[in-house]
PDB file of N, CA and C in Angstrom:
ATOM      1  N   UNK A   1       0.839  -1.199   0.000  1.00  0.00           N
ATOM      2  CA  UNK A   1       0.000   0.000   0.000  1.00  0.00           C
ATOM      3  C   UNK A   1       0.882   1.261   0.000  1.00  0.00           C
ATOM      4  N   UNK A   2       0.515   2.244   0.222  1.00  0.00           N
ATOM      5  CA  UNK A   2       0.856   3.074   0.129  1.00  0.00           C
ATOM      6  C   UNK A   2       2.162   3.723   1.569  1.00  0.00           C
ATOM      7  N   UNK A   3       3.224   4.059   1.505  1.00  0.00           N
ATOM      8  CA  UNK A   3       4.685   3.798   2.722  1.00  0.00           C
ATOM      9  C   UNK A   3       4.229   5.326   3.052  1.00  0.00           C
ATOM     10  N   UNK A   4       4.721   5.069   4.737  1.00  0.00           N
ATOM     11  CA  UNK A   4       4.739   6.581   5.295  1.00  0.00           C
ATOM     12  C   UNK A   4       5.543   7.352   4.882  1.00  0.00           C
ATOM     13  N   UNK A   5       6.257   6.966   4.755  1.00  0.00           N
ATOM     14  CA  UNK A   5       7.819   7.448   4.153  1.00  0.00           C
ATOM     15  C   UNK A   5       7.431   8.498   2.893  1.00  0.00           C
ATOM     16  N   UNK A   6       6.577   7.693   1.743  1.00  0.00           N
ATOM     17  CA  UNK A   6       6.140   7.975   0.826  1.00  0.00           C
ATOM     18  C   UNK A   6       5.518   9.927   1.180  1.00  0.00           C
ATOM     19  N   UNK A   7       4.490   9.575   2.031  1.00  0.00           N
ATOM     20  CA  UNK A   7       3.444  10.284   2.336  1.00  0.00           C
ATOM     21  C   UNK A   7       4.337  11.848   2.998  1.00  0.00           C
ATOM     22  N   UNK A   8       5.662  11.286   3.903  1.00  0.00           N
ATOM     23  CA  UNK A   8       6.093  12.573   4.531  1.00  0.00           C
ATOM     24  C   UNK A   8       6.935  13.093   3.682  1.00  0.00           C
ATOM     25  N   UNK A   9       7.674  12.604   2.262  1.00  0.00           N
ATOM     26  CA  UNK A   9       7.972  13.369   1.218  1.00  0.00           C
ATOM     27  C   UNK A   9       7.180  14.334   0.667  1.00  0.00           C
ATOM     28  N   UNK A  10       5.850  13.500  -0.050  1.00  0.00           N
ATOM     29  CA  UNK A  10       5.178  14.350  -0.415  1.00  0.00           C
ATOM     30  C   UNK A  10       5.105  15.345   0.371  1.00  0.00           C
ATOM     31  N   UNK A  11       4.262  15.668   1.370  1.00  0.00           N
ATOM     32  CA  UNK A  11       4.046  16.537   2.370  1.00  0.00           C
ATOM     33  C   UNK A  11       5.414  17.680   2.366  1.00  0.00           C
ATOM     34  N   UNK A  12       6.319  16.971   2.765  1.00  0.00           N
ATOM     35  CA  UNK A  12       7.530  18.201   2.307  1.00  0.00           C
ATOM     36  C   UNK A  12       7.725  18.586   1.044  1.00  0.00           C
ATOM     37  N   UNK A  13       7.570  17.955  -0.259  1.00  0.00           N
ATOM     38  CA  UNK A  13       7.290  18.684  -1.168  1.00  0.00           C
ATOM     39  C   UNK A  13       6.143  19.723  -1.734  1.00  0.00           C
ATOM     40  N   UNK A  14       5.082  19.291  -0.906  1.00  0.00           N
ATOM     41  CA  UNK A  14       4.242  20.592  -0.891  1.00  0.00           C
ATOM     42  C   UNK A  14       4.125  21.984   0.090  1.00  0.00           C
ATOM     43  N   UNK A  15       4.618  21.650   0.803  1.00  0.00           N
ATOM     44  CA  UNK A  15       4.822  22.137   2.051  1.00  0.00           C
ATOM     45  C   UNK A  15       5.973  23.068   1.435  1.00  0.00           C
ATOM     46  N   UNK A  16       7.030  22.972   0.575  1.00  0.00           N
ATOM     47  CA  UNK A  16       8.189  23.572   0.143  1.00  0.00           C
ATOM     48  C   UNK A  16       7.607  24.204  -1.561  1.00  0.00           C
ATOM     49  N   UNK A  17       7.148  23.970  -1.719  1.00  0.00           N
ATOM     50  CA  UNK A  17       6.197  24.522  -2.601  1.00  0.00           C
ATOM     51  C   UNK A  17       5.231  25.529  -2.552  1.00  0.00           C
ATOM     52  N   UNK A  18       4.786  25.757  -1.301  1.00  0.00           N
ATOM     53  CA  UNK A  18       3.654  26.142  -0.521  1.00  0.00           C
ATOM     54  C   UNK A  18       4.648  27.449  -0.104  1.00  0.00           C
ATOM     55  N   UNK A  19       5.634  27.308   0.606  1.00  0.00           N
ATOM     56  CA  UNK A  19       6.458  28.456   1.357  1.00  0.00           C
ATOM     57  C   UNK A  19       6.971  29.077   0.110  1.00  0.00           C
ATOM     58  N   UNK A  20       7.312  28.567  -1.137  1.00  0.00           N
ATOM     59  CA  UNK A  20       8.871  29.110  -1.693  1.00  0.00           C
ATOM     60  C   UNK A  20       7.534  30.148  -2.715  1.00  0.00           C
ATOM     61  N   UNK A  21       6.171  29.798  -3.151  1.00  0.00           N
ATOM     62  CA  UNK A  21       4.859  30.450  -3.895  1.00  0.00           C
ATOM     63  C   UNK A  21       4.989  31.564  -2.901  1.00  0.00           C
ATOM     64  N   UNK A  22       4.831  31.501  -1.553  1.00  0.00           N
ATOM     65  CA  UNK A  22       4.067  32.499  -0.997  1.00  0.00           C
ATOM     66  C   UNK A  22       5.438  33.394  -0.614  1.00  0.00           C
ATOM     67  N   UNK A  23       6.536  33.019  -0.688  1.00  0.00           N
ATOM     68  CA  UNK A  23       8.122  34.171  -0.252  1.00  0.00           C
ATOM     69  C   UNK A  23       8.041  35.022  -1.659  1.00  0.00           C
ATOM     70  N   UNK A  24       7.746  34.105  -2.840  1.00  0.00           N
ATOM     71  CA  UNK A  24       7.966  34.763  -3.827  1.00  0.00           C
ATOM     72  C   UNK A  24       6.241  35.709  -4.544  1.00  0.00           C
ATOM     73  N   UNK A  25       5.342  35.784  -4.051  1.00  0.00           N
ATOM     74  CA  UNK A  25       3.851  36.526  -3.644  1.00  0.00           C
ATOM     75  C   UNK A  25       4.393  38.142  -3.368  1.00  0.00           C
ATOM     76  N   UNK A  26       5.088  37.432  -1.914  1.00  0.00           N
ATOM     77  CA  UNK A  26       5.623  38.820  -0.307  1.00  0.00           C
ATOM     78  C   UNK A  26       6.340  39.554  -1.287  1.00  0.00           C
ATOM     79  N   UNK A  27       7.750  39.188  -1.904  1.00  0.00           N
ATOM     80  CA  UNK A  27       8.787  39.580  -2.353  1.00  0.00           C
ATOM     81  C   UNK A  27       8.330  40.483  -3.420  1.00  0.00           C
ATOM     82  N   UNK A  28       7.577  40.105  -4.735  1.00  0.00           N
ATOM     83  CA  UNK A  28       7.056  40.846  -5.797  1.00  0.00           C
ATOM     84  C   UNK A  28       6.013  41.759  -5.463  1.00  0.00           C
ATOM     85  N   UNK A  29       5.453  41.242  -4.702  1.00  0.00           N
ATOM     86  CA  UNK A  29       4.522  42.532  -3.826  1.00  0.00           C
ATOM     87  C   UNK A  29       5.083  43.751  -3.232  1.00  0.00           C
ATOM     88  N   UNK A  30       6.534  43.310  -1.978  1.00  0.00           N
ATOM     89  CA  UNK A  30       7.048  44.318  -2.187  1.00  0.00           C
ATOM     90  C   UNK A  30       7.932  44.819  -3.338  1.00  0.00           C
ATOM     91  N   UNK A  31       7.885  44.533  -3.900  1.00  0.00           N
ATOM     92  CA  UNK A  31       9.053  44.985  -4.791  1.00  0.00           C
ATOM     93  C   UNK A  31       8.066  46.039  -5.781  1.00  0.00           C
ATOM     94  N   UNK A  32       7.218  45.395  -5.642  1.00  0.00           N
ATOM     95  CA  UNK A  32       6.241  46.140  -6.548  1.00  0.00           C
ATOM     96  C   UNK A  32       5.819  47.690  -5.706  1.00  0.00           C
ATOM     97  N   UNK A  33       5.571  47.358  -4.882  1.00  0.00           N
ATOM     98  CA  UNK A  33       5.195  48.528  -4.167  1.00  0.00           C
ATOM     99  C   UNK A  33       6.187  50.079  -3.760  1.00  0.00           C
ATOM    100  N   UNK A  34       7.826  49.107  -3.537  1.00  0.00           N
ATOM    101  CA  UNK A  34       9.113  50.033  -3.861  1.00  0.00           C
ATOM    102  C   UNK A  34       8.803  50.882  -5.352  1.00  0.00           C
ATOM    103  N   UNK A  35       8.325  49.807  -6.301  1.00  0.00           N
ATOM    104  CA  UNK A  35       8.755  50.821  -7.523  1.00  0.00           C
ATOM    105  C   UNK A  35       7.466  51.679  -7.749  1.00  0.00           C
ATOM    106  N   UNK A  36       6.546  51.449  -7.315  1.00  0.00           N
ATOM    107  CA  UNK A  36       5.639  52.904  -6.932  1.00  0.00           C
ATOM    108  C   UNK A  36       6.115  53.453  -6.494  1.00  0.00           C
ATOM    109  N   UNK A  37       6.682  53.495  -5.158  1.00  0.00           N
ATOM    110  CA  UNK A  37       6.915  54.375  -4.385  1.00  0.00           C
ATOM    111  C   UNK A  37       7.937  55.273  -5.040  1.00  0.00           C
ATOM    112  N   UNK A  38       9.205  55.068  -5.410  1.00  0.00           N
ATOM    113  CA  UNK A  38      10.028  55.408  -6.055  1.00  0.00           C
ATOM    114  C   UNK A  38       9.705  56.097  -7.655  1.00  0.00           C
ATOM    115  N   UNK A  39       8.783  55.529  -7.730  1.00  0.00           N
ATOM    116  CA  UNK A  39       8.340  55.821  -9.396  1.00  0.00           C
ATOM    117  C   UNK A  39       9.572  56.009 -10.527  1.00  0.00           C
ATOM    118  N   UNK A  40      10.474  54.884 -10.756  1.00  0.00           N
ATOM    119  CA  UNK A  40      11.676  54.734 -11.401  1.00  0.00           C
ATOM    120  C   UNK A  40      10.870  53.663 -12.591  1.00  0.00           C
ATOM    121  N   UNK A  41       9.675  54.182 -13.271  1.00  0.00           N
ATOM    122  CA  UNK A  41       9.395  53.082 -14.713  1.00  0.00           C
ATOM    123  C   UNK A  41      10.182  53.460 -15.751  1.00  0.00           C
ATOM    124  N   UNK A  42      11.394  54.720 -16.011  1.00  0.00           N
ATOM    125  CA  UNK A  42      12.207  54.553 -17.314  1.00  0.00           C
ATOM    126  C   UNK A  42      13.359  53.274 -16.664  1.00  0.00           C
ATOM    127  N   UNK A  43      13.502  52.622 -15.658  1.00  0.00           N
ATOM    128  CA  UNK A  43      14.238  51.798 -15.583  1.00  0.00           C
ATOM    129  C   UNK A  43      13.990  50.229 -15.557  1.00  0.00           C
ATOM    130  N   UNK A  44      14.801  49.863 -16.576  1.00  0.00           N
ATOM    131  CA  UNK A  44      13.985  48.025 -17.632  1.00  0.00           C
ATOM    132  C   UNK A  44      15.180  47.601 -16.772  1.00  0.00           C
ATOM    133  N   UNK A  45      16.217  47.761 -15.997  1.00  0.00           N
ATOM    134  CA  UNK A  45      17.252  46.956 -15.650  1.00  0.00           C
ATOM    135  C   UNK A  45      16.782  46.686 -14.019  1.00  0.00           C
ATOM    136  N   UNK A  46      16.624  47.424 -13.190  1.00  0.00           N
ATOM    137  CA  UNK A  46      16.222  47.140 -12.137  1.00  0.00           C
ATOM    138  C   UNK A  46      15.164  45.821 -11.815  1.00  0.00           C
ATOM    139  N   UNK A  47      13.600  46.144 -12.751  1.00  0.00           N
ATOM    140  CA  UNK A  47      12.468  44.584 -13.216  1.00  0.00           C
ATOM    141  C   UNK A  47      12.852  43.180 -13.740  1.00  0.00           C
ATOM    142  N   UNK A  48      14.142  43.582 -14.584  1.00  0.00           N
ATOM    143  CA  UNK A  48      15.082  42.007 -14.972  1.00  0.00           C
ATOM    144  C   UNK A  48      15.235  41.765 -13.605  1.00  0.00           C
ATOM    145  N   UNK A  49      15.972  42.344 -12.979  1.00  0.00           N
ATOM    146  CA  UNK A  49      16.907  41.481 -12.205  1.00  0.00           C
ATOM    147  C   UNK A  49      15.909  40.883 -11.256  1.00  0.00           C
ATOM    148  N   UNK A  50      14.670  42.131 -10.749  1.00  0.00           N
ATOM    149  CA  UNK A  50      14.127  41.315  -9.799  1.00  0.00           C
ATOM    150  C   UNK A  50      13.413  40.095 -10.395  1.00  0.00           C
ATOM    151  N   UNK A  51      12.957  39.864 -11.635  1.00  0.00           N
ATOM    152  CA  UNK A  51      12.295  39.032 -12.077  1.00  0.00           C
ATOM    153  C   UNK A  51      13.167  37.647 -12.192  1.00  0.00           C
ATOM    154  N   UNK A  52      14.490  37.910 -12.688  1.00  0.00           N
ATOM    155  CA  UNK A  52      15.619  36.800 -12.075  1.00  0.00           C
ATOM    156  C   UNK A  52      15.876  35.936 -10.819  1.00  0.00           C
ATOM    157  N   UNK A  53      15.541  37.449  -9.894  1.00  0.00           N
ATOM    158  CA  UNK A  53      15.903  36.678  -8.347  1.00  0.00           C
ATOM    159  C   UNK A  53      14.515  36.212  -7.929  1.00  0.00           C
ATOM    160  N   UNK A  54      12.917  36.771  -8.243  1.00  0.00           N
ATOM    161  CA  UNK A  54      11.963  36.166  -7.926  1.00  0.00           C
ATOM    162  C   UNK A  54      11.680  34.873  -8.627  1.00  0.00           C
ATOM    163  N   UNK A  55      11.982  34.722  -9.850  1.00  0.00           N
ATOM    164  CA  UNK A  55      11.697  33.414 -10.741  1.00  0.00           C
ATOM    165  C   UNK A  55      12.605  32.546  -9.874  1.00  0.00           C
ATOM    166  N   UNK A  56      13.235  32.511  -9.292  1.00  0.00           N
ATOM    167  CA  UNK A  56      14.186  31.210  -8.789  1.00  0.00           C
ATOM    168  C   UNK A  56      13.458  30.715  -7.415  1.00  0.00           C
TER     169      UNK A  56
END
């Protein structure tokens, strides 16, 4: 049938899935909210990078 073992992987793989969605939610949220605040939209180099370090 189905191994516990099995079951507490899964669980940590969602569970790590679950945290790394919602750090990267917080992070673009703020980040988003810096570049209002700042109002720096002639700058395309600053959105790469964060989109680099949030995609990971």
């Amino acid at each position: 049938m189905i191994n516990n073992e099995n079951i507490n992987i899964l669980n940590m793989l969602i569970g790590r899935g679950l945290v790394s969605t919602l750090i990267h939610i917080v992070s673009t949220a703020l980040i988003a909210f810096i570049m209002i605040k700042t109002k720096r939209n002639n700058s395309i180099i600053v959105p790469m990078i964060v989109g680099v370090i949030g995609g990971v």
